[in-house]
N, C-alpha and C. Protein backbone atom coordinates (compact mmCIF):
# COMPACT_ATOMS: atom_id res chain seq x y z
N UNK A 1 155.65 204.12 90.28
CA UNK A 1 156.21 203.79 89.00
C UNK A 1 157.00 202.47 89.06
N UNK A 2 157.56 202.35 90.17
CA UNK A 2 158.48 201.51 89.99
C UNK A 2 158.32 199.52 90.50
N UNK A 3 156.54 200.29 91.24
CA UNK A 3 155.75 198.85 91.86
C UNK A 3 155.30 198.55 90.21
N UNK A 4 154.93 199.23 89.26
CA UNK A 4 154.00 198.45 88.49
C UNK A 4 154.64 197.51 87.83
N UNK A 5 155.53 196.79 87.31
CA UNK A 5 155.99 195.51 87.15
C UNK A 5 156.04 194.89 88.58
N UNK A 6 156.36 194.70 89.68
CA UNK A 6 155.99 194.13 90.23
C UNK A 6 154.73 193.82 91.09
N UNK A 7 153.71 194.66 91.05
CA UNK A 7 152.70 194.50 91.18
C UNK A 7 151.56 193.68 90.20
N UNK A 8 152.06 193.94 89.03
CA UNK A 8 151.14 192.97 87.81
C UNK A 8 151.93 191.90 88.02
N UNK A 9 153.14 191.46 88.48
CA UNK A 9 153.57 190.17 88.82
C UNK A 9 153.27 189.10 89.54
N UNK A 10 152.78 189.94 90.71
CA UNK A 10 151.77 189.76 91.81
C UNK A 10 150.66 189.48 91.72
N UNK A 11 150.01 190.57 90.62
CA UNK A 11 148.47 189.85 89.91
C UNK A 11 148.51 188.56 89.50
N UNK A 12 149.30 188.43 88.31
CA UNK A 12 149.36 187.44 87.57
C UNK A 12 149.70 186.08 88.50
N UNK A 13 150.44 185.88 89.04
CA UNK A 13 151.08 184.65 90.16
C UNK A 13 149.29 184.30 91.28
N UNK A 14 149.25 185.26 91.73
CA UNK A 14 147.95 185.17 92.33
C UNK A 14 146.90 184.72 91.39
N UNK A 15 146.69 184.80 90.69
CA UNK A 15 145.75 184.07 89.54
C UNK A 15 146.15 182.73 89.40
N UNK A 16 147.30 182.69 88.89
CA UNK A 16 147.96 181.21 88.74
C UNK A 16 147.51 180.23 89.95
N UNK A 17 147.85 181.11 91.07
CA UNK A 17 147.30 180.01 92.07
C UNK A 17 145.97 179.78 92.34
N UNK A 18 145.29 180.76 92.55
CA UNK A 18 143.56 180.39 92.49
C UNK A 18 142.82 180.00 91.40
N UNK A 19 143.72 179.72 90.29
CA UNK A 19 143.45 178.74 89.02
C UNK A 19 143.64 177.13 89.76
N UNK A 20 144.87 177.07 90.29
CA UNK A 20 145.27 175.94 90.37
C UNK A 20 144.89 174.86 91.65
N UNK A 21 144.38 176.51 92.89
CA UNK A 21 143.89 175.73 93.86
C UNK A 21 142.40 175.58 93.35
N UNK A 22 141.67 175.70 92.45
CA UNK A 22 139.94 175.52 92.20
C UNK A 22 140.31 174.32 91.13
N UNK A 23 141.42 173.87 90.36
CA UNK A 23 141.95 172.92 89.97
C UNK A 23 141.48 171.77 90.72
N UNK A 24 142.27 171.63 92.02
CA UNK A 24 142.60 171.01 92.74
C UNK A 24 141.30 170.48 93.90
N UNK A 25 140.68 171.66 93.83
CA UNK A 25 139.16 171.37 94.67
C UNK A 25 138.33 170.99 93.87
N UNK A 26 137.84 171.37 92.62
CA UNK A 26 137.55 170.18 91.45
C UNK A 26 137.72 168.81 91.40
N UNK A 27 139.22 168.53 91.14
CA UNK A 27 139.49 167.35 91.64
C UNK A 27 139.39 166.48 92.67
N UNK A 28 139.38 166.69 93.84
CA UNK A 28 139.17 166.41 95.13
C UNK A 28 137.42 166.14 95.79
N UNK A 29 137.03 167.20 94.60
CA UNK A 29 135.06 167.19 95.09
C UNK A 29 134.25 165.78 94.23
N UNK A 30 135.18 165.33 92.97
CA UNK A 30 134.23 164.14 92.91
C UNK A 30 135.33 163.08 92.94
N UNK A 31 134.36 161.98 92.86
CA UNK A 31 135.10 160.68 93.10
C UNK A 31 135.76 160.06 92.43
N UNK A 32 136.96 159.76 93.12
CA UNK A 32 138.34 159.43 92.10
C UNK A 32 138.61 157.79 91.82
N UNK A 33 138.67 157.56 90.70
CA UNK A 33 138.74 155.92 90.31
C UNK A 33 140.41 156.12 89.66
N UNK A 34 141.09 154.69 89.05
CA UNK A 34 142.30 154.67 88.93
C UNK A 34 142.83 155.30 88.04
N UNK A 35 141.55 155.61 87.17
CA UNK A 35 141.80 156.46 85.80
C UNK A 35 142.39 158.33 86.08
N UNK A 36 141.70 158.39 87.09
CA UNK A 36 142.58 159.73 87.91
C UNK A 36 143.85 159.87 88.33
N UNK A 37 144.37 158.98 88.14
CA UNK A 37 145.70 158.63 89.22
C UNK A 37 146.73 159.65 88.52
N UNK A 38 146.86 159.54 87.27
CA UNK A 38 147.76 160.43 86.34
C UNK A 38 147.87 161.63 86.67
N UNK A 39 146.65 161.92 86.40
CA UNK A 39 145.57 163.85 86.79
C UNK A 39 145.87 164.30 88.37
N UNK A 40 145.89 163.53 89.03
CA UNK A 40 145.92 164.02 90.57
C UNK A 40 148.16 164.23 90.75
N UNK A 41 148.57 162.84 90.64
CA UNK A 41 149.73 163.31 90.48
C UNK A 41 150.25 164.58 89.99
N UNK A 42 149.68 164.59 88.73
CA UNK A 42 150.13 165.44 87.86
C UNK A 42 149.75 167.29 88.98
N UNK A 43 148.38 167.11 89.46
CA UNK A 43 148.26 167.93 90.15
C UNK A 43 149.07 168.35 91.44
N UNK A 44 149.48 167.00 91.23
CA UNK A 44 150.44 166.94 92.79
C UNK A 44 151.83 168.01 92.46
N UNK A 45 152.47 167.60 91.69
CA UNK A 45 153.21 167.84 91.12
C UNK A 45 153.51 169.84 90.87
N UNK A 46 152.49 169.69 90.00
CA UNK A 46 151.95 171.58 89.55
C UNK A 46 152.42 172.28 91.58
N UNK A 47 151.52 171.48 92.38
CA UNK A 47 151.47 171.95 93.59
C UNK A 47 153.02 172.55 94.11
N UNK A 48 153.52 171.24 93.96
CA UNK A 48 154.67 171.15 94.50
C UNK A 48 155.81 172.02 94.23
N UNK A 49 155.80 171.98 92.79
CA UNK A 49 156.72 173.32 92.00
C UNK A 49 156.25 174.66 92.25
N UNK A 50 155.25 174.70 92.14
CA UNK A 50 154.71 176.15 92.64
C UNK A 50 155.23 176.72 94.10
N UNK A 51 154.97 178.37 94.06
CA UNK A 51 155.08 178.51 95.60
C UNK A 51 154.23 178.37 96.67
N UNK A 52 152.90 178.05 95.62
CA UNK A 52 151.25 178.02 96.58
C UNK A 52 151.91 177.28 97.76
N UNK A 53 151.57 177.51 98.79
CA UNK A 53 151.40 177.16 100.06
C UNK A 53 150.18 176.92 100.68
N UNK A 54 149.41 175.78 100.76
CA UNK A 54 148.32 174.92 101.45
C UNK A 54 148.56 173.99 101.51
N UNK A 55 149.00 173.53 102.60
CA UNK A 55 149.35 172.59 103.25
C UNK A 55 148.56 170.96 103.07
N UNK A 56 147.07 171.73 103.77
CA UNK A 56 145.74 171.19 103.71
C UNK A 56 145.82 170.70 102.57
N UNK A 57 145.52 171.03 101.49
CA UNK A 57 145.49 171.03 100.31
C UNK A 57 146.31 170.04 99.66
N UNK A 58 147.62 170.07 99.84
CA UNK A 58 148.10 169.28 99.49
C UNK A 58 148.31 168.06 100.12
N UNK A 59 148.02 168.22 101.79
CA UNK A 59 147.79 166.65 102.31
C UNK A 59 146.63 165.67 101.90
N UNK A 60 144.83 165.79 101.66
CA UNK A 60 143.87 165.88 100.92
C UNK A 60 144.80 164.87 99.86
N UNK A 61 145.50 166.45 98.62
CA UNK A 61 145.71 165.67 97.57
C UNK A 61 146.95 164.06 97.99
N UNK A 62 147.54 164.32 98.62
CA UNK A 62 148.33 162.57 98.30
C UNK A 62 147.51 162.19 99.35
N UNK A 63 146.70 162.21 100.20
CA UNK A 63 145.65 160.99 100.93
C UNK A 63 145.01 160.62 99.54
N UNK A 64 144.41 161.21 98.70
CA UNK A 64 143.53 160.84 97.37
C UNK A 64 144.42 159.97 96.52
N UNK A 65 145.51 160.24 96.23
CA UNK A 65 146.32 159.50 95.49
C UNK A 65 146.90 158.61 96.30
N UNK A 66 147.16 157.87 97.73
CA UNK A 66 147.54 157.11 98.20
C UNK A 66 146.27 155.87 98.09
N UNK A 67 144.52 156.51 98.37
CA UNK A 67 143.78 155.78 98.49
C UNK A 67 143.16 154.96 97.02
N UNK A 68 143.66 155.84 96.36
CA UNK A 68 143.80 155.41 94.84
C UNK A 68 144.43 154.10 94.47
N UNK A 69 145.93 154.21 94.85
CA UNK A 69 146.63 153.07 94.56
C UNK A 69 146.23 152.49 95.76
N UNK A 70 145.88 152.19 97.19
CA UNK A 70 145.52 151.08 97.66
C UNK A 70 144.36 150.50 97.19
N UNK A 71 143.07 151.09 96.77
CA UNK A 71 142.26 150.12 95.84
C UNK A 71 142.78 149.58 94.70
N UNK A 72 143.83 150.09 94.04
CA UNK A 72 144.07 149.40 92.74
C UNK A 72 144.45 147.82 93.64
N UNK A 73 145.06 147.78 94.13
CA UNK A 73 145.76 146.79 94.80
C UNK A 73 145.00 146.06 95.54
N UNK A 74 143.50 145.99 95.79
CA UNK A 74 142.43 145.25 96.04
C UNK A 74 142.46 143.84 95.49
N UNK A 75 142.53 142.66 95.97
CA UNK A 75 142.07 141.74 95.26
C UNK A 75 141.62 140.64 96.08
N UNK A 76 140.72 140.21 95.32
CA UNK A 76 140.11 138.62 96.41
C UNK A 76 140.75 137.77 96.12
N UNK A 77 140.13 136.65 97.21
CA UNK A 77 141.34 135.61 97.60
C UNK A 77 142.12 134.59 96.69
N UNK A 78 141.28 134.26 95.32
CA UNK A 78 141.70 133.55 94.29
C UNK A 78 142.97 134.64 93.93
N UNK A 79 142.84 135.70 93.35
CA UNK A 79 144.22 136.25 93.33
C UNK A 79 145.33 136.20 93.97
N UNK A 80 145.26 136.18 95.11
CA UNK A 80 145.94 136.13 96.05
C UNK A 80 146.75 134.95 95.95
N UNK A 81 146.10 133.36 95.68
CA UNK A 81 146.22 132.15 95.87
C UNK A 81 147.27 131.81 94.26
N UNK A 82 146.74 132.89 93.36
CA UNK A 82 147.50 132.65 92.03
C UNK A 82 148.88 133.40 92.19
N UNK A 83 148.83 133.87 92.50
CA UNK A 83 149.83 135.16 92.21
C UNK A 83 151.30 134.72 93.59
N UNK A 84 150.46 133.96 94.45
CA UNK A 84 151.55 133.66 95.73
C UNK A 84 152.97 133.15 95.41
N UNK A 85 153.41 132.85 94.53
CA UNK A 85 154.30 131.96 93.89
C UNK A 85 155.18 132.49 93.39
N UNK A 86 154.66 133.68 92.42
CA UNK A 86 155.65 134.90 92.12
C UNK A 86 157.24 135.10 92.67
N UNK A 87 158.20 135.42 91.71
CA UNK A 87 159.31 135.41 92.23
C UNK A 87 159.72 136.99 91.24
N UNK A 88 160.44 137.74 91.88
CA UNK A 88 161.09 139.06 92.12
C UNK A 88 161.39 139.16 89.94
N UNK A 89 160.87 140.19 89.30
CA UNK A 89 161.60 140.51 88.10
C UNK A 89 162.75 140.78 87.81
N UNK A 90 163.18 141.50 89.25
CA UNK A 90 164.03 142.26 89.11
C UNK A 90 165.82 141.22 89.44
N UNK A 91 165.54 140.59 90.58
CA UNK A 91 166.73 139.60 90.98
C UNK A 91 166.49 138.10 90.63
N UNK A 92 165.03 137.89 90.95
CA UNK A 92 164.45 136.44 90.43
C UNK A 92 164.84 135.39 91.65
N UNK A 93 165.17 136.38 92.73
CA UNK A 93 165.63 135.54 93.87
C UNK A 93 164.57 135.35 95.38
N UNK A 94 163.65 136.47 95.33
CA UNK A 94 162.38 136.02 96.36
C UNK A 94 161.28 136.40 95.98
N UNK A 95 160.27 136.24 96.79
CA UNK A 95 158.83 135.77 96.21
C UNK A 95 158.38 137.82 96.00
N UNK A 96 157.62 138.15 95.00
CA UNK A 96 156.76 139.51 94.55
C UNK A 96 156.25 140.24 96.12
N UNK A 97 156.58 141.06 96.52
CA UNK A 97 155.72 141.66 97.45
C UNK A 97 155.13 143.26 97.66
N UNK A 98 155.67 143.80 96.29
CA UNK A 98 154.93 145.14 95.90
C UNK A 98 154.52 145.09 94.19
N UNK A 99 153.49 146.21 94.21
CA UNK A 99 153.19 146.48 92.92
C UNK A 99 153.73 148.41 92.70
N UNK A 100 154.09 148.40 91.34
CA UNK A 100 154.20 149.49 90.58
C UNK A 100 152.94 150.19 89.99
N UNK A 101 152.63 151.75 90.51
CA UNK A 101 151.75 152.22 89.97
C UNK A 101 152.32 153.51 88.99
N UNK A 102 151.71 153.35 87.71
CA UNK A 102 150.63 153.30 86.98
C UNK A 102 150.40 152.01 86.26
N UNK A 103 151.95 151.21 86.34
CA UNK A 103 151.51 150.17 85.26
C UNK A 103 150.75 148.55 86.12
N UNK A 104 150.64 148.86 87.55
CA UNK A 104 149.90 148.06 88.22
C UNK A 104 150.70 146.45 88.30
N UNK A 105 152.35 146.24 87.30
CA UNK A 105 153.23 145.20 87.73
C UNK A 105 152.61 145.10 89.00
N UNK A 106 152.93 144.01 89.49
CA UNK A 106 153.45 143.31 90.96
C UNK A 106 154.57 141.97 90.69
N UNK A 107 155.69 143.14 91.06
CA UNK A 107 156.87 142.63 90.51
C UNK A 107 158.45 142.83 90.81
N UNK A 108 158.25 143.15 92.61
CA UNK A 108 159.57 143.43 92.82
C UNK A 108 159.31 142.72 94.22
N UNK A 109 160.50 142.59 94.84
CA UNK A 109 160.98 141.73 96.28
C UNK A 109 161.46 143.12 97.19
N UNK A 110 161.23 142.31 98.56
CA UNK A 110 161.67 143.50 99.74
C UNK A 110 162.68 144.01 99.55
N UNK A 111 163.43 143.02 98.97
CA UNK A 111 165.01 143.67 99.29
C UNK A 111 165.30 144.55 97.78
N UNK A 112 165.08 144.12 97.03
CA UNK A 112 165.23 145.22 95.69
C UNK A 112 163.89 146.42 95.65
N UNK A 113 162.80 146.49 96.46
CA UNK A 113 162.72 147.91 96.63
C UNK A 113 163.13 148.64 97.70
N UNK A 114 163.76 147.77 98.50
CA UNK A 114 164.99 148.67 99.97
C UNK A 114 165.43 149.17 99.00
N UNK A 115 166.59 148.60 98.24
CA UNK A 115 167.51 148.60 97.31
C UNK A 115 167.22 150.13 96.51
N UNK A 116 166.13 150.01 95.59
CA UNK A 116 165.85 151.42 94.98
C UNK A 116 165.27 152.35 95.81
N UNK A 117 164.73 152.35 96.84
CA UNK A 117 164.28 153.07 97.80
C UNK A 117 165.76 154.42 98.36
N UNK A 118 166.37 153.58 98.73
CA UNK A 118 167.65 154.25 98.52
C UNK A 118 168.14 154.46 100.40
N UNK A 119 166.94 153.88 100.88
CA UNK A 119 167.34 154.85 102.33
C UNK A 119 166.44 153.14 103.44
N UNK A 120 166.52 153.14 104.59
CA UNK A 120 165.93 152.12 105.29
C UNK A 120 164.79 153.00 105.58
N UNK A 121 164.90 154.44 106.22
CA UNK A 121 164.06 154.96 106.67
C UNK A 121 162.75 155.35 105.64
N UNK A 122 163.19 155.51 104.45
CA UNK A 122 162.38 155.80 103.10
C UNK A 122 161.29 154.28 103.29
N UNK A 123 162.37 152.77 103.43
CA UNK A 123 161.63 151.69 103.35
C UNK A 123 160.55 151.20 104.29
N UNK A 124 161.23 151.75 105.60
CA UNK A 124 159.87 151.57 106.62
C UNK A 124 158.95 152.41 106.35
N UNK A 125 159.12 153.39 106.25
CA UNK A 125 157.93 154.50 106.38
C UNK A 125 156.34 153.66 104.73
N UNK A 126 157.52 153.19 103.72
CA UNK A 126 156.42 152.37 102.71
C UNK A 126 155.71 150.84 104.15
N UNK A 127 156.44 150.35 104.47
CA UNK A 127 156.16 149.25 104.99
C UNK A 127 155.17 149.75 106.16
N UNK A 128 155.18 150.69 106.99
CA UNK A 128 153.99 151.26 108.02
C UNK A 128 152.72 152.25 107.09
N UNK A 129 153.16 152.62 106.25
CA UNK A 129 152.26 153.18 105.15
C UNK A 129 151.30 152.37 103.99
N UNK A 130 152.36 151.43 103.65
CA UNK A 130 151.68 150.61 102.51
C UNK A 130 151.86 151.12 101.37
N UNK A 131 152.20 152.37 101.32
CA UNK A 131 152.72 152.78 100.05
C UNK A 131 153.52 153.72 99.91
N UNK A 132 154.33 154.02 98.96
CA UNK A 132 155.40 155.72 99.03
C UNK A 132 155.09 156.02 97.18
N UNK A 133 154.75 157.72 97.42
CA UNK A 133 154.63 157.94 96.36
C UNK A 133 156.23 158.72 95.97
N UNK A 134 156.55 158.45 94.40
CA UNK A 134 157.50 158.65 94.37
C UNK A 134 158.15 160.09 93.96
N UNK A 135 158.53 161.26 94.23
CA UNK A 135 158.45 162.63 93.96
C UNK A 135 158.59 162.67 92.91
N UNK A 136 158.65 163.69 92.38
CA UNK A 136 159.25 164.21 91.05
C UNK A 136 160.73 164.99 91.62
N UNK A 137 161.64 164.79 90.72
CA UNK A 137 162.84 165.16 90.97
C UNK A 137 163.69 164.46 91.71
N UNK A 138 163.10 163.07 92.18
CA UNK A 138 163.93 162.18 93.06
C UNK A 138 164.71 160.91 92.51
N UNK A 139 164.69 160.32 92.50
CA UNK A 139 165.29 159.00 91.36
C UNK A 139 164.42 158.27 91.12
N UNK A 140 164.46 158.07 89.86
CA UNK A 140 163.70 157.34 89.59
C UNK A 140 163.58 155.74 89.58
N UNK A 141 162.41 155.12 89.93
CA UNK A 141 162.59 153.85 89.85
C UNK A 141 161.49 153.05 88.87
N UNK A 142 162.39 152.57 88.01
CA UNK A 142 161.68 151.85 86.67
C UNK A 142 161.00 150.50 87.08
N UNK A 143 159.91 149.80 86.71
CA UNK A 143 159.54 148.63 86.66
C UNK A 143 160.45 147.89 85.86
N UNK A 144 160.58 146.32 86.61
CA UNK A 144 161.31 145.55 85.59
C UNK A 144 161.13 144.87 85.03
N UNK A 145 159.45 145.17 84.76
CA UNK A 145 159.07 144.50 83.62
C UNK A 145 158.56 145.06 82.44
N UNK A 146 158.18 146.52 82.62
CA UNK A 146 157.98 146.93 81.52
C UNK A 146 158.37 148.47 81.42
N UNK A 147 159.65 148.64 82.47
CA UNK A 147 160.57 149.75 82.53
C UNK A 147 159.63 151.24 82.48
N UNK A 148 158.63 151.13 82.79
CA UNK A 148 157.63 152.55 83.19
C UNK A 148 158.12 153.06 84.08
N UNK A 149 158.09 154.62 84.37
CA UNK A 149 159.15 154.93 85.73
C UNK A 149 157.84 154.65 86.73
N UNK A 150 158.11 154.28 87.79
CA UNK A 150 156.62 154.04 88.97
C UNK A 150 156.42 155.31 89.41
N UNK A 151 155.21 155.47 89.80
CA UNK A 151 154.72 157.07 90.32
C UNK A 151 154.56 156.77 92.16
N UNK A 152 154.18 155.17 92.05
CA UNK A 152 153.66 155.06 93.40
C UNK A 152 154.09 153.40 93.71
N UNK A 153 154.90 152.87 94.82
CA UNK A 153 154.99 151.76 95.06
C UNK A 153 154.01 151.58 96.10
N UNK A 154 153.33 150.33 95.87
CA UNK A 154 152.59 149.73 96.76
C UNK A 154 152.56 148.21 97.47
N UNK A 155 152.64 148.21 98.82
CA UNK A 155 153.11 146.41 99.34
C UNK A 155 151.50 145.49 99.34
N UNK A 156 152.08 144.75 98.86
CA UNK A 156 150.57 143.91 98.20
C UNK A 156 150.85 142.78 98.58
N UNK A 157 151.84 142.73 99.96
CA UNK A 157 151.26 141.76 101.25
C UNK A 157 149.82 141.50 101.77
């Protein structure tokens, strides 16, 4: 008598997750362009709040969303040659060396994303990575150019 609320609780939660992990293997089984980037976060996210536990699963998902924003950040060498000149939105004091994802800016300097990064160790781990995605529930850091909160910084050294 006294399992059956918590046993249909149990049903129900267990559903939730094998909704969310066939979600997630959906996502992951075809090929992801930048237009996904939202959808996978967003999946990231669902993951994360939840109690599902797969590890796997969720490493997969931010390798997908890391490899995401490093193609956005693809560019040949004429870009490269235009864009070199760039100076920081945010201080206006050294040259651009990351971009903001979703809105794809490239528009902040080393030292002002140390700066919002919040930690040195947070900053190397972007600088040996190439990119840090940014949690949900952590601080947020706005572009300063068109104040979008970033989902994902990327160094576009």
């Amino acid at each position: 008598c006294e399992f059956g609320p918590v046993w249909g609780w149990l049903v129900e939660t267990k559903a939730r997750w094998d909704e969310l992990e066939e979600r997630v293997k959906a996502a992951l089984a075809k090929k992801s362009t930048h237009e996904d980037f939202s959808m996978l976060s967003m999946l990231l996210q669902e993951l994360q709040a939840s109690s599902f536990v797969n590890k796997k699963l969720k490493a997969d998902l931010k390798k997908r969303i890391q490899s995401i924003a490093s193609a956005t950040i693809a560019k040949d060498d004429s870009d490269e040659e235009e864009e070199q000149g760039r100076m920081c939105r945010q201080c206006g004091r050294y040259p651009v060396s990351f971009q903001l994802i979703p809105c794809k800016h490239e528009c902040m300097c080393r030292a002002c994303v140390r700066q919002s990064l919040g930690s040195q160790e947070a900053f190397d781990m972007l600088l040996e990575k190439r990119a840090h995605v940014i949690l949900p529930g952590g601080a947020p850091i706005c572009c300063p150019e068109c104040e979008q909160a970033a989902m994902v910084i990327v160094l576009s050294e």
